[in-house]
N, C-alpha and C. Protein backbone atom coordinates (compact mmCIF):
# COMPACT_ATOMS: atom_id res chain seq x y z
N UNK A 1 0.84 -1.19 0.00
CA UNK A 1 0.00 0.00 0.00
C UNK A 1 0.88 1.25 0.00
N UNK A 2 0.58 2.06 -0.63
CA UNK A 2 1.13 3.62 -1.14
C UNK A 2 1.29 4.39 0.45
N UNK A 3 2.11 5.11 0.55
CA UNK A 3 2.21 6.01 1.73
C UNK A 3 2.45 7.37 0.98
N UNK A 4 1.21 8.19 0.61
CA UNK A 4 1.71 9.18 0.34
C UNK A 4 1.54 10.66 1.29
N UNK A 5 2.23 11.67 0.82
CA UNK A 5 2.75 12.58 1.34
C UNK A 5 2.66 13.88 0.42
N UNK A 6 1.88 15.09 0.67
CA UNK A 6 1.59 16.07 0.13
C UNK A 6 2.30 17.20 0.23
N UNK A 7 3.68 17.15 -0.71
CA UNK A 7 4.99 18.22 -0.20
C UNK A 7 4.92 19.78 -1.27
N UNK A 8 5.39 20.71 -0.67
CA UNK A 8 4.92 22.18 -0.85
C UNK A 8 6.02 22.09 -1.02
N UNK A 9 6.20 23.15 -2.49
CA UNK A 9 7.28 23.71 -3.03
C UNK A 9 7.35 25.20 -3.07
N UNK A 10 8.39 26.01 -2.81
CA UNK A 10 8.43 27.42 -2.73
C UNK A 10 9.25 27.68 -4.05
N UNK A 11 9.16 28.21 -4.82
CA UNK A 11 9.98 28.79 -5.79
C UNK A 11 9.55 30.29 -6.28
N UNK A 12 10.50 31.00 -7.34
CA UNK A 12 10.22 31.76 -8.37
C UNK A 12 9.46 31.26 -9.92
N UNK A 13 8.32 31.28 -9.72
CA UNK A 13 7.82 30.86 -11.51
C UNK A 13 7.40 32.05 -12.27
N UNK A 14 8.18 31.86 -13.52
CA UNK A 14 7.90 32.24 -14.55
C UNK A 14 6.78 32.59 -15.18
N UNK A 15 5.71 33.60 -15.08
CA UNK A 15 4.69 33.57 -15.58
C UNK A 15 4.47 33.82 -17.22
N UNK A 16 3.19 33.78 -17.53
CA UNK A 16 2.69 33.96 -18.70
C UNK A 16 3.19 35.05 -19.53
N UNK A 17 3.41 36.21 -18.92
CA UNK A 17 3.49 37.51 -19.03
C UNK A 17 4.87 38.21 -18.95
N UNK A 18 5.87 37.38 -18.57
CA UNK A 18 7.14 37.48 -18.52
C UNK A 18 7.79 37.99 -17.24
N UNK A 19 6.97 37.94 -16.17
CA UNK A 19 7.08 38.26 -14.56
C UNK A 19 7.19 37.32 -14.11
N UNK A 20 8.12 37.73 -12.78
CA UNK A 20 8.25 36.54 -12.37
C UNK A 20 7.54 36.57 -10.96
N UNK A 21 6.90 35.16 -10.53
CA UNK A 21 6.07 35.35 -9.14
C UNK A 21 6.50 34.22 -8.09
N UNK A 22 6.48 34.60 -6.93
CA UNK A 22 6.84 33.60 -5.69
C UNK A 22 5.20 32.70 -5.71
N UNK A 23 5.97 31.33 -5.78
CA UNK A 23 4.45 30.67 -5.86
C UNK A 23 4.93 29.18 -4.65
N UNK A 24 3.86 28.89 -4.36
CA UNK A 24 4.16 27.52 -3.05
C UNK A 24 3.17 26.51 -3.33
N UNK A 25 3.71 25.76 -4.70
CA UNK A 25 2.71 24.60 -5.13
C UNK A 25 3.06 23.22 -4.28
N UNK A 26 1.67 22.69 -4.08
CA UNK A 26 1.34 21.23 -3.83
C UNK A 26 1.78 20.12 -4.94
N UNK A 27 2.15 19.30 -4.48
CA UNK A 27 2.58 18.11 -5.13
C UNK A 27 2.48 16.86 -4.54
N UNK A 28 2.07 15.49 -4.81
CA UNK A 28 2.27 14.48 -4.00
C UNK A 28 3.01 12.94 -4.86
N UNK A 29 3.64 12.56 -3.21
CA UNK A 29 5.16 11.44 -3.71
C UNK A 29 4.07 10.18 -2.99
N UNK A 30 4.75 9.57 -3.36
CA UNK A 30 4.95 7.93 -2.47
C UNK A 30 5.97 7.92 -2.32
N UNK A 31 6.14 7.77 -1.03
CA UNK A 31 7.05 7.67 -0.35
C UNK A 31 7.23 6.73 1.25
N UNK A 32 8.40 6.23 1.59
CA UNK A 32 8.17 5.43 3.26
C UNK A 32 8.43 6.43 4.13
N UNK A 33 8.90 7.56 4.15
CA UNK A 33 8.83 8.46 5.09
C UNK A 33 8.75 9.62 4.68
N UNK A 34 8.49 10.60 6.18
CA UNK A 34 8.66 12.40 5.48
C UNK A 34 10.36 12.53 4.83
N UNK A 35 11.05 12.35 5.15
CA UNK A 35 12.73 12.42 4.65
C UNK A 35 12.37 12.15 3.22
N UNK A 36 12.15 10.45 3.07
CA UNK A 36 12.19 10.07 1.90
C UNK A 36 11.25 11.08 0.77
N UNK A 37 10.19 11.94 1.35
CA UNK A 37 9.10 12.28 0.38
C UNK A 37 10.29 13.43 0.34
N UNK A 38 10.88 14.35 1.13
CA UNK A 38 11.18 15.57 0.48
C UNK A 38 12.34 15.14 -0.08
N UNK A 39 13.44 14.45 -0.07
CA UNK A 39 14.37 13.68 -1.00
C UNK A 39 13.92 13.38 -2.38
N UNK A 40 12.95 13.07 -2.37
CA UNK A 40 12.05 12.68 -3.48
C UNK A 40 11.36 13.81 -4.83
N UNK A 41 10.94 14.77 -3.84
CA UNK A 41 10.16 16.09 -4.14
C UNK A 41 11.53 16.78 -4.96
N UNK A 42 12.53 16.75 -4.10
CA UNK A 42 13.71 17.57 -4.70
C UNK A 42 13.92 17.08 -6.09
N UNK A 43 14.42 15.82 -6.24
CA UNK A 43 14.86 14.95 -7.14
C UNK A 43 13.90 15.41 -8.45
N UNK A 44 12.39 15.26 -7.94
CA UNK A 44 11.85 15.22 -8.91
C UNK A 44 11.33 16.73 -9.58
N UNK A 45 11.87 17.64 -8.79
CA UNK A 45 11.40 19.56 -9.21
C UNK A 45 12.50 20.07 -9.37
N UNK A 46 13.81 19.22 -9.34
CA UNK A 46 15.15 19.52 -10.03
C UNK A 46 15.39 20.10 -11.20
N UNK A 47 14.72 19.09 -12.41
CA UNK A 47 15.23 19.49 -13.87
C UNK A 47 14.00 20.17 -14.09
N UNK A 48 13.01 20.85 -14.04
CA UNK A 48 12.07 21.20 -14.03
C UNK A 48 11.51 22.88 -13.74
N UNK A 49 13.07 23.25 -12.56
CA UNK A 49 12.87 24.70 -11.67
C UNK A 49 14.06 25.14 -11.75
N UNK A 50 14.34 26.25 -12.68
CA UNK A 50 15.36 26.69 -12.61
C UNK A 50 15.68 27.86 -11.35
N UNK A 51 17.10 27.87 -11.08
CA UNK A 51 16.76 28.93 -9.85
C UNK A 51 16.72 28.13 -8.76
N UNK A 52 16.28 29.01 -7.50
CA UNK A 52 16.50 28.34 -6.27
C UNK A 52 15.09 27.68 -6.00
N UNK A 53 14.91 26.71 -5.03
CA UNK A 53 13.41 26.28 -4.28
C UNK A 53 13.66 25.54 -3.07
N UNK A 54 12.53 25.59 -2.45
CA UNK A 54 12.92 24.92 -1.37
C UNK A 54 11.44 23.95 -1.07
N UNK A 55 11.86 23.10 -0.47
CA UNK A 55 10.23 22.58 0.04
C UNK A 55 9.56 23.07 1.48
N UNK A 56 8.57 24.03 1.68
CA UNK A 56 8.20 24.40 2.55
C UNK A 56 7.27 23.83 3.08
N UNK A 57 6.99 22.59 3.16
CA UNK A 57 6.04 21.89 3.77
C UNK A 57 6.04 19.89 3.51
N UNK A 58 5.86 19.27 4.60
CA UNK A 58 5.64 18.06 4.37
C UNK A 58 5.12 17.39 5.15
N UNK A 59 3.55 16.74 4.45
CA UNK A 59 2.17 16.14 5.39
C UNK A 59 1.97 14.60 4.61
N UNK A 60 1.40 14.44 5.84
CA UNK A 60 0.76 12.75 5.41
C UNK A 60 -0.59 13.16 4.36
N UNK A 61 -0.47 12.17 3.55
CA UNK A 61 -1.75 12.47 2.68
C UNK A 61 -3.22 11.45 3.02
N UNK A 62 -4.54 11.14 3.26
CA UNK A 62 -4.84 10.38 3.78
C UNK A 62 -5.66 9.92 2.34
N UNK A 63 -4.81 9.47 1.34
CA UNK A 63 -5.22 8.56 -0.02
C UNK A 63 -5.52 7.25 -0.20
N UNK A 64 -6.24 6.90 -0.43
CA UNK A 64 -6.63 5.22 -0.37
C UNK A 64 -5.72 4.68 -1.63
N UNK A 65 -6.47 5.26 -2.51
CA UNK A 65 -6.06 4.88 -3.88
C UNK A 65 -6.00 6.06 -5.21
N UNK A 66 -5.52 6.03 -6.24
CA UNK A 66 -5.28 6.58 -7.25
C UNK A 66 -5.64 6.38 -9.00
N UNK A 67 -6.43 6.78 -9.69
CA UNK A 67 -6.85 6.60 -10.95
C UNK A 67 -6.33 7.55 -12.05
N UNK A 68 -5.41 7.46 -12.57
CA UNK A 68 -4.81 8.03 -13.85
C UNK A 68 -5.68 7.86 -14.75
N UNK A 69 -5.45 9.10 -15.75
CA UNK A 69 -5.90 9.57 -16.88
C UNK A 69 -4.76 10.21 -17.36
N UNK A 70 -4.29 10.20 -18.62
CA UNK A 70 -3.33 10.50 -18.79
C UNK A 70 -3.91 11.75 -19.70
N UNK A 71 -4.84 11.67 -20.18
CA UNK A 71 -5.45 12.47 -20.89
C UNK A 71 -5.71 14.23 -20.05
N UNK A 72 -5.99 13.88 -18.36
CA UNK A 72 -6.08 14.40 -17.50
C UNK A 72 -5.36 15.56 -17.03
N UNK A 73 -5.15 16.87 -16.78
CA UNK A 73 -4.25 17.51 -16.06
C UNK A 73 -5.05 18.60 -14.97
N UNK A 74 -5.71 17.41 -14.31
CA UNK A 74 -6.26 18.02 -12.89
C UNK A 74 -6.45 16.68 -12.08
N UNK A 75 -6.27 17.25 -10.73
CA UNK A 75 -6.57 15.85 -9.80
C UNK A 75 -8.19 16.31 -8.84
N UNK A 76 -8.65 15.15 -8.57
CA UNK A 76 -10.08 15.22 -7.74
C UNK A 76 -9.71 14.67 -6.85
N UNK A 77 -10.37 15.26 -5.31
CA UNK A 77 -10.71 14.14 -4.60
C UNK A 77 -11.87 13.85 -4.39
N UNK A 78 -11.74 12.28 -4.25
CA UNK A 78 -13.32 11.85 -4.22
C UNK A 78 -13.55 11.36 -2.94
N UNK A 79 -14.38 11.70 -2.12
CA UNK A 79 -14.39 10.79 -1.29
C UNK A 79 -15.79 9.71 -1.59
N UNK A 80 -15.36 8.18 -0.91
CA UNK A 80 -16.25 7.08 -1.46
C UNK A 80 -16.39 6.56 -0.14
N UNK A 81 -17.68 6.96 0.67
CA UNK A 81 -18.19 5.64 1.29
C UNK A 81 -18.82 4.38 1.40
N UNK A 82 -17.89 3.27 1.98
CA UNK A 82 -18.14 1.90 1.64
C UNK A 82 -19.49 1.51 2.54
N UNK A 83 -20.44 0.83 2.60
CA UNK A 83 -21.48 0.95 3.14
C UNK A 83 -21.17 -0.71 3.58
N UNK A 84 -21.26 -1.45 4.44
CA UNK A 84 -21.39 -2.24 5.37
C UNK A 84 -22.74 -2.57 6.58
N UNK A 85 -23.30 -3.55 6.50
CA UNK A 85 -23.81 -3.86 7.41
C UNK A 85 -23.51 -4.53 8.86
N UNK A 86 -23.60 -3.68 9.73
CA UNK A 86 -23.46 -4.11 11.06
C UNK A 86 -24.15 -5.39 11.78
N UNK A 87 -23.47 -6.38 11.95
CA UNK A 87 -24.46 -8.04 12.12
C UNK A 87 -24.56 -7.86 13.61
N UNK A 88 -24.09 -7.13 14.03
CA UNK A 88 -24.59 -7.32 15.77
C UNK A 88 -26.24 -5.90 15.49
N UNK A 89 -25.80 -5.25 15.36
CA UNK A 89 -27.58 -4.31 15.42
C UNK A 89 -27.84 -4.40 14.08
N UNK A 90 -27.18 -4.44 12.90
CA UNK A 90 -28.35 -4.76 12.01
C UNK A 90 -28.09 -3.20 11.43
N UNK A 91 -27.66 -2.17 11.38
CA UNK A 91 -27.46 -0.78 11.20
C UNK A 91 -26.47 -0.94 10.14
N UNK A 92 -26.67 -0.04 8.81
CA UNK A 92 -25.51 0.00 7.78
C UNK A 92 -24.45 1.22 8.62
N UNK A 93 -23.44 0.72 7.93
CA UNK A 93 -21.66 1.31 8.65
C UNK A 93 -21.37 1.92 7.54
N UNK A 94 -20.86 3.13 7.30
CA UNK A 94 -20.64 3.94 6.47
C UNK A 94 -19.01 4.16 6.62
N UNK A 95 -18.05 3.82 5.86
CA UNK A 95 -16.05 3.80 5.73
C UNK A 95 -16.11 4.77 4.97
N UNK A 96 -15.34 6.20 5.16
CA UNK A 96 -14.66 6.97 4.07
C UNK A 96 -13.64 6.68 3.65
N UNK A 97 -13.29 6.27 2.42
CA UNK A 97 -12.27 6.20 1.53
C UNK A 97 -11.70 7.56 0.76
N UNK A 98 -10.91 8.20 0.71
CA UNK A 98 -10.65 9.36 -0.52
C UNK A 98 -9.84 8.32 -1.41
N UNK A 99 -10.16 9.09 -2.74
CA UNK A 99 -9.62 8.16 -3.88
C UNK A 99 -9.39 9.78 -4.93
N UNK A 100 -8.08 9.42 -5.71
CA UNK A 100 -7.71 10.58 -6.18
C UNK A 100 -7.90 10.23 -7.47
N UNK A 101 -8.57 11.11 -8.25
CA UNK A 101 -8.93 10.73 -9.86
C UNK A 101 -8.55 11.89 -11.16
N UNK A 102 -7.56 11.48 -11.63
CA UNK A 102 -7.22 12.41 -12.70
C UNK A 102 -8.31 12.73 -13.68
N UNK A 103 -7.91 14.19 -13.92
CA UNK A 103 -8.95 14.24 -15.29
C UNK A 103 -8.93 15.39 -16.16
N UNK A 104 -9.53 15.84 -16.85
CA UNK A 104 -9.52 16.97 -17.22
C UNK A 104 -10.37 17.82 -17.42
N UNK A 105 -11.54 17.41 -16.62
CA UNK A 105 -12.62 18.55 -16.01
C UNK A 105 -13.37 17.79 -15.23
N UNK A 106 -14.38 18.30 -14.32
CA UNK A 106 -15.28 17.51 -13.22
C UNK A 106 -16.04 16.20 -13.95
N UNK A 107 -17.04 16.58 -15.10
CA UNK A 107 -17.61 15.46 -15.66
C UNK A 107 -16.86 14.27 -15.76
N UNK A 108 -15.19 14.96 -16.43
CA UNK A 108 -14.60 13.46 -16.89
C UNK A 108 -14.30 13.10 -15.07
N UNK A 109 -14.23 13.66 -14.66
CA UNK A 109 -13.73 13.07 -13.07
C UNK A 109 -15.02 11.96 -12.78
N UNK A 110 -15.97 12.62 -12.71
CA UNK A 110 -17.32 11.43 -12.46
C UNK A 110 -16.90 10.22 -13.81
N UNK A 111 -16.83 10.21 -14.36
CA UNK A 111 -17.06 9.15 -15.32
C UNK A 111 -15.60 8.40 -15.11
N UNK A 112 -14.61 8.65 -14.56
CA UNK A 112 -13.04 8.56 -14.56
C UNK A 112 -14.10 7.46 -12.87
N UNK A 113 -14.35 7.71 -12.13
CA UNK A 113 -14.21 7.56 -10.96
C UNK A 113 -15.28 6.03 -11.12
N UNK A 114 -16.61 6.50 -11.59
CA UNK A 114 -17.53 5.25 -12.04
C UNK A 114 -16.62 4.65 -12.69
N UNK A 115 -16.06 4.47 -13.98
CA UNK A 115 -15.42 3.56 -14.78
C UNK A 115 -14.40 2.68 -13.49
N UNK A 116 -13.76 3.61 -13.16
CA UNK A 116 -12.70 2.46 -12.07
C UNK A 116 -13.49 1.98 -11.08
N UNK A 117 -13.91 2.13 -10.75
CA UNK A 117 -15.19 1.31 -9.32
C UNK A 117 -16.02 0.37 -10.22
N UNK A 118 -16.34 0.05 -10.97
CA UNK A 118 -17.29 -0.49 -11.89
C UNK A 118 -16.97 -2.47 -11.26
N UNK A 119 -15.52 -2.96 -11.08
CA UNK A 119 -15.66 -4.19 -10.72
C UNK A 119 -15.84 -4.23 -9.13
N UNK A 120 -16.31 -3.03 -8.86
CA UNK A 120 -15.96 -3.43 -6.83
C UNK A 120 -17.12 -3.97 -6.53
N UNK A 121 -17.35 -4.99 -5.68
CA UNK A 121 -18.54 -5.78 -5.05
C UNK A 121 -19.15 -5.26 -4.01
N UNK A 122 -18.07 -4.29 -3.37
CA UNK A 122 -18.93 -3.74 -1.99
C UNK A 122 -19.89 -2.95 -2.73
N UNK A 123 -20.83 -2.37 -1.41
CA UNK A 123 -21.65 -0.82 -1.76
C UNK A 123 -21.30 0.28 -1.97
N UNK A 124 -21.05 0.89 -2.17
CA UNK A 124 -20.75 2.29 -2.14
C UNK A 124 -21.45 3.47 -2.57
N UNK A 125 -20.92 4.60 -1.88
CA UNK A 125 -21.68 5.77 -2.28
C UNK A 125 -20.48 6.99 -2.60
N UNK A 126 -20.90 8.06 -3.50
CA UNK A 126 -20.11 8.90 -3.85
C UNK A 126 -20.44 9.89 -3.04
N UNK A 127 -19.83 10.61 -1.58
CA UNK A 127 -20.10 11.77 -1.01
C UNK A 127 -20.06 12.80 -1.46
N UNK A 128 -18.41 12.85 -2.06
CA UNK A 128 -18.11 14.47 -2.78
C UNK A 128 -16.90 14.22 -4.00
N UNK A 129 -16.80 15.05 -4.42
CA UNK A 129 -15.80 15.17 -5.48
C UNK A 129 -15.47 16.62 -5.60
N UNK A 130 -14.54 16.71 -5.17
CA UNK A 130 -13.58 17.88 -4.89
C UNK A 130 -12.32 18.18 -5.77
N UNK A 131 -12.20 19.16 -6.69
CA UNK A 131 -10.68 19.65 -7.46
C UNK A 131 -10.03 20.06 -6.64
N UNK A 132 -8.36 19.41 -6.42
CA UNK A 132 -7.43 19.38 -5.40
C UNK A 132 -6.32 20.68 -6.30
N UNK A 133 -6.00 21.57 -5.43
CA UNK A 133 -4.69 22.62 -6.05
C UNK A 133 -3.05 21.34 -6.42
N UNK A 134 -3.20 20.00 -6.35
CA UNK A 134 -2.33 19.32 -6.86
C UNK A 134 -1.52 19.67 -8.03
N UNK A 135 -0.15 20.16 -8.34
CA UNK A 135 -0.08 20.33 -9.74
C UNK A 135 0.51 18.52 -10.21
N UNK A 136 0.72 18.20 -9.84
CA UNK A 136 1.34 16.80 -9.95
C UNK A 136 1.52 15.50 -9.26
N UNK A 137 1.36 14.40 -9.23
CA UNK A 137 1.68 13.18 -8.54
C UNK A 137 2.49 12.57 -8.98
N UNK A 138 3.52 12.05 -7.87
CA UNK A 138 4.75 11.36 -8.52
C UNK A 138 4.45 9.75 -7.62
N UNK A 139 4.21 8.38 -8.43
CA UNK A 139 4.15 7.31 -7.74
C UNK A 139 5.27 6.82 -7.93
N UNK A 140 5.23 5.50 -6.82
CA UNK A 140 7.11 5.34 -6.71
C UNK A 140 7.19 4.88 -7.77
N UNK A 141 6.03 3.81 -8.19
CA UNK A 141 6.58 2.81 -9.22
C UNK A 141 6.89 3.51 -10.64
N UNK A 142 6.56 4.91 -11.24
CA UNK A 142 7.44 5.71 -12.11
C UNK A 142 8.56 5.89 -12.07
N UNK A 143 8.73 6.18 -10.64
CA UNK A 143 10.54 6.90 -10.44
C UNK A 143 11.38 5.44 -10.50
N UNK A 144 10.97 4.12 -10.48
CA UNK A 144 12.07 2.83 -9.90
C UNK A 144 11.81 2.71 -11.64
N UNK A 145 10.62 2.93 -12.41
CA UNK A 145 10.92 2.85 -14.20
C UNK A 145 11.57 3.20 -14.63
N UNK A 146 12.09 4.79 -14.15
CA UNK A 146 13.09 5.27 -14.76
C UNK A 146 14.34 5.57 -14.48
N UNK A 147 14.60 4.82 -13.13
CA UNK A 147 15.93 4.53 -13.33
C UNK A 147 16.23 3.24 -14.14
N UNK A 148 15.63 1.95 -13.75
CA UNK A 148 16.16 1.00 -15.14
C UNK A 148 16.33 1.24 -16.29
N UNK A 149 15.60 2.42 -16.67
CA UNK A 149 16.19 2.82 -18.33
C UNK A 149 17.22 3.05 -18.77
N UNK A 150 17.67 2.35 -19.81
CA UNK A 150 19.22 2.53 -20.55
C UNK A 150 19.09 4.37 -20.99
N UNK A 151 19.50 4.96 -20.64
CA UNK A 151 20.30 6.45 -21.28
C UNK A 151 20.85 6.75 -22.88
């Protein structure tokens, strides 16, 4: 299971307009610890940020799971409660799950989110679906791809 971690970057970016602005974007790693996530964060906003940056922040993320779209360049969160019945009173049990769903606008997020849930057997219900200020997710199993690559 993924341990991720929602690390804040401080830099100078380059705007549209040819100004430059202090900006403190969100990003999230998999990672086994806070060390490892901002080790990680660096590595990966290296070739990317010219100039100085620093990471000004690093939190546990509380993500269940993750749905790519590659097509996508926005992240949702969804939260999904699993609905369970309680066999001692007989009362349904309601589990929040957040599940993060790429996309590239809200609709495709709903249809991104149904399509991947489509084989699950439990119950479930869709509470909310929320656009996250995420500019990016880095999973480990990308970064261990690209180091095996021949150069």
């Amino acid at each position: 299971m993924a341990n991720w971690f929602e690390c804040k970057v401080k830099y100078d970016k380059m705007m549209e307009n040819g100004m430059q602005k202090k900006v403190n974007e969100p990003y999230l790693v998999d990672a086994l610890s806070f060390t490892e996530a901002e080790a990680r964060i660096i590595k990966e906003m290296t070739p990317f940020i010219s100039g100085e940056f620093s990471v000004s922040a690093v939190k546990r993320a509380n993500i269940s799971e993750l749905f790519f779209d590659e097509t996508g360049d926005r992240w949702y969160k969804c939260k999904v409660n699993f609905i369970t019945l309680d066999e001692k009173s007989g009362m349904e049990k309601k589990t929040a799950s957040y599940i993060l769903v790429q996309a590239s606008d809200f609709q495709r997020s709903v249809e991104n989110l149904m399509e991947c849930m489509k084989g699950t057997l439990a119950d479930y219900e869709v509470a909310s679906i929320t656009e996250t200020p995420l500019m990016d997710v880095y999973p480990f199993e990308a970064d261990s791809v690209k180091n095996d690559r021949p150069e």
